[in-house]
C-alpha atoms as a PDB file:
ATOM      1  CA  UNK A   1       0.000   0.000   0.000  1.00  0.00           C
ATOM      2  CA  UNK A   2       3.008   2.198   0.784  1.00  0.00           C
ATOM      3  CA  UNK A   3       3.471   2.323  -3.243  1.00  0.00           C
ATOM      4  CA  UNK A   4       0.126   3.687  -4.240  1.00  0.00           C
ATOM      5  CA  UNK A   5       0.866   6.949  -1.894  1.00  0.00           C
ATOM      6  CA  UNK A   6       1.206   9.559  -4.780  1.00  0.00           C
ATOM      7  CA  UNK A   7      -1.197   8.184  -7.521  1.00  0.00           C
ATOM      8  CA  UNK A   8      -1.256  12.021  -8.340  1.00  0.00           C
ATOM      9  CA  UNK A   9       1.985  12.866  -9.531  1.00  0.00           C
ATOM     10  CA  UNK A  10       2.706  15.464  -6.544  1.00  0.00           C
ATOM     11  CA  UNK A  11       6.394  13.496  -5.565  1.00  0.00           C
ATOM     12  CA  UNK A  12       7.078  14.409  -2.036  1.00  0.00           C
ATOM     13  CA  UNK A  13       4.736  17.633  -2.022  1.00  0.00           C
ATOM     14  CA  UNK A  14       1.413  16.636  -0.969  1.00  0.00           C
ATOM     15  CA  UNK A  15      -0.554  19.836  -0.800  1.00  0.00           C
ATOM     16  CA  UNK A  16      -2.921  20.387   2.488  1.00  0.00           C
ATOM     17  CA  UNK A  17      -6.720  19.914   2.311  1.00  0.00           C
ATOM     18  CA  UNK A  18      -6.761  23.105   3.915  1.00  0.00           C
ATOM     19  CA  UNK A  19      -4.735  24.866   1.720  1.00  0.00           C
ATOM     20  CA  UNK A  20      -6.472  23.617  -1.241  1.00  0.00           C
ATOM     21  CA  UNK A  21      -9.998  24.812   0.000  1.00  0.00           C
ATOM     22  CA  UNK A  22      -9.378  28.297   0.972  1.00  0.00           C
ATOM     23  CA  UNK A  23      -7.944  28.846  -2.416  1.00  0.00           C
ATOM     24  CA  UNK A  24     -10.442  26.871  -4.383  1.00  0.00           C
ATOM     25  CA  UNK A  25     -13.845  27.317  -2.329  1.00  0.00           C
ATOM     26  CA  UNK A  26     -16.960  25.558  -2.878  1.00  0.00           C
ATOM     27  CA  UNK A  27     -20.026  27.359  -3.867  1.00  0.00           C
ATOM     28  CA  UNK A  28     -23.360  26.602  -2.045  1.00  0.00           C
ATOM     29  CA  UNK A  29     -25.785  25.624  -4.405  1.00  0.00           C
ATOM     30  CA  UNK A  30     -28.500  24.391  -1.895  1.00  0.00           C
ATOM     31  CA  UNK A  31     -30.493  27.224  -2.939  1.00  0.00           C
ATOM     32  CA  UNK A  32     -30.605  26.390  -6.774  1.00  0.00           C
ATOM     33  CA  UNK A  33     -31.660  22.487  -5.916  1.00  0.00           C
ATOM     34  CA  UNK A  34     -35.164  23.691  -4.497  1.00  0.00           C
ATOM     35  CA  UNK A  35     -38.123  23.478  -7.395  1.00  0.00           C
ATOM     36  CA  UNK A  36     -38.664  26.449  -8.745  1.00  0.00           C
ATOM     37  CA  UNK A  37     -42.419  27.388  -8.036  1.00  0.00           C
ATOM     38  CA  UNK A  38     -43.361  30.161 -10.474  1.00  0.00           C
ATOM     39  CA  UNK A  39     -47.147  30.209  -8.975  1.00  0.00           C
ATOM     40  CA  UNK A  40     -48.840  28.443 -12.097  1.00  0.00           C
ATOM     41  CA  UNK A  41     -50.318  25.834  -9.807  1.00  0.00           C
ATOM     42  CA  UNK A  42     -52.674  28.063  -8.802  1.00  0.00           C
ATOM     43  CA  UNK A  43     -54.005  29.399 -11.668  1.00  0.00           C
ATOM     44  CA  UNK A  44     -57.163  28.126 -13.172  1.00  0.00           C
ATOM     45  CA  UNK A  45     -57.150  27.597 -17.091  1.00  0.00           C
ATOM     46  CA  UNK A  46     -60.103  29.884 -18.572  1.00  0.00           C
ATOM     47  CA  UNK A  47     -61.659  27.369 -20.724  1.00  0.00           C
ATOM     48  CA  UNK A  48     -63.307  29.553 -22.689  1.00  0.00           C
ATOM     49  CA  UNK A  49     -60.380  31.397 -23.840  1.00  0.00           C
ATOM     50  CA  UNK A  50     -59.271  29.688 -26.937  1.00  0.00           C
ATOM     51  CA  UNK A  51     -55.366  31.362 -26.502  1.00  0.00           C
ATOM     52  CA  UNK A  52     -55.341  29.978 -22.207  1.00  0.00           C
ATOM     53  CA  UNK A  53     -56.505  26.849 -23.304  1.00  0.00           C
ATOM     54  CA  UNK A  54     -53.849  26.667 -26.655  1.00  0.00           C
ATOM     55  CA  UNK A  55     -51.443  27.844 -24.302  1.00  0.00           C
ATOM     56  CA  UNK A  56     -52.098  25.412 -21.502  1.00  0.00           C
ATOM     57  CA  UNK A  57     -52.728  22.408 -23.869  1.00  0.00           C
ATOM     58  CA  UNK A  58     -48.746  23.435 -25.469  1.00  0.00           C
ATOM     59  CA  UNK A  59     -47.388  23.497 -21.770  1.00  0.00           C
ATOM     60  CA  UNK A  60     -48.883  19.923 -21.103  1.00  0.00           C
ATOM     61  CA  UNK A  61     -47.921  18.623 -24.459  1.00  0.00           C
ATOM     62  CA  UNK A  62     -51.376  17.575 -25.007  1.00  0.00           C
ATOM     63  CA  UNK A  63     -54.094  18.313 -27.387  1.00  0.00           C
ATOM     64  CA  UNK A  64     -56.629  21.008 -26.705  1.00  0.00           C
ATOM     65  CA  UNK A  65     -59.423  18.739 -27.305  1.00  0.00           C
ATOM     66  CA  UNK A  66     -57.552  16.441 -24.688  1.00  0.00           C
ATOM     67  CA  UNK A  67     -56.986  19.708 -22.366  1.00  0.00           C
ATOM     68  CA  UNK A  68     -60.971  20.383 -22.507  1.00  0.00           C
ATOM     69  CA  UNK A  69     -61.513  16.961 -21.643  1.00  0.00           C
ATOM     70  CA  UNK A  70     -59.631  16.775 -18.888  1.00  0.00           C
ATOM     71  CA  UNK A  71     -61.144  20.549 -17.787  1.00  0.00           C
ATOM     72  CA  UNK A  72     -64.769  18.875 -17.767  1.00  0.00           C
ATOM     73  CA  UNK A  73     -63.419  15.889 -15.527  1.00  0.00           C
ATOM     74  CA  UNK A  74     -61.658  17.559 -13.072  1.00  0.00           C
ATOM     75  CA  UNK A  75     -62.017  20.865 -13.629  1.00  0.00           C
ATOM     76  CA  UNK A  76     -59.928  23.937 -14.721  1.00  0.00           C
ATOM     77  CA  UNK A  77     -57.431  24.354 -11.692  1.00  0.00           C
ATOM     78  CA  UNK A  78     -53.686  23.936 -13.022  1.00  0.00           C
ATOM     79  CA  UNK A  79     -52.605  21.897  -9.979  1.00  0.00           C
ATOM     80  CA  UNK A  80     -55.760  19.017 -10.613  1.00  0.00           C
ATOM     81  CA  UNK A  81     -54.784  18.942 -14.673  1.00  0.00           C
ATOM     82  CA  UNK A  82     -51.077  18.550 -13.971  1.00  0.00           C
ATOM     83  CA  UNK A  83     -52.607  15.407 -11.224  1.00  0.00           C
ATOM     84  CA  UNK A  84     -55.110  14.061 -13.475  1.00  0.00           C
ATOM     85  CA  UNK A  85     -52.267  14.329 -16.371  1.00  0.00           C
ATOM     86  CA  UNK A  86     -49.460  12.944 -14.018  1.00  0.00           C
ATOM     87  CA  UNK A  87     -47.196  15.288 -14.993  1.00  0.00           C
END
């Protein structure tokens, strides 16, 4: 095991841990790992506005026929399409 010490090419000048992070610090990123919530859950879809329902039936990849199905079976709230859909 005593052979496999410098598998990094350093020689006899290991550098310190320490060393190494106060020059090279590590971001936090635990803020950009949260979901981004933009508040379209809770909308409701105005089904009988032809450009909210084209848009909405685009954002769930769906047809609008599809979309105003699923509106009539669980009505027009963002957050129960996205359920119903699954997505």
């Amino acid at each position: 095991m005593e052979d496999n010490k410098d598998n990094f090419g350093f020689g006899g000048n290991i550098p310190d841990p320490d060393e190494i992070m106060e020059r090279y610090p590590i971001e936090d990123d635990s803020d950009t790992l949260e979901p981004f919530d933009d508040g379209s859950e809770h909308r409701e879809i105005n089904a009988d506005d032809p450009v909210d329902v084209a848009y909405w039936a685009k954002e769930f990849q769906i047809s609008v026929d599809d979309l105003k199905a699923a509106i009539v079976l669980n009505g027009s709230s963002v957050r129960e399409i996205k359920k119903y859909l699954s997505v």
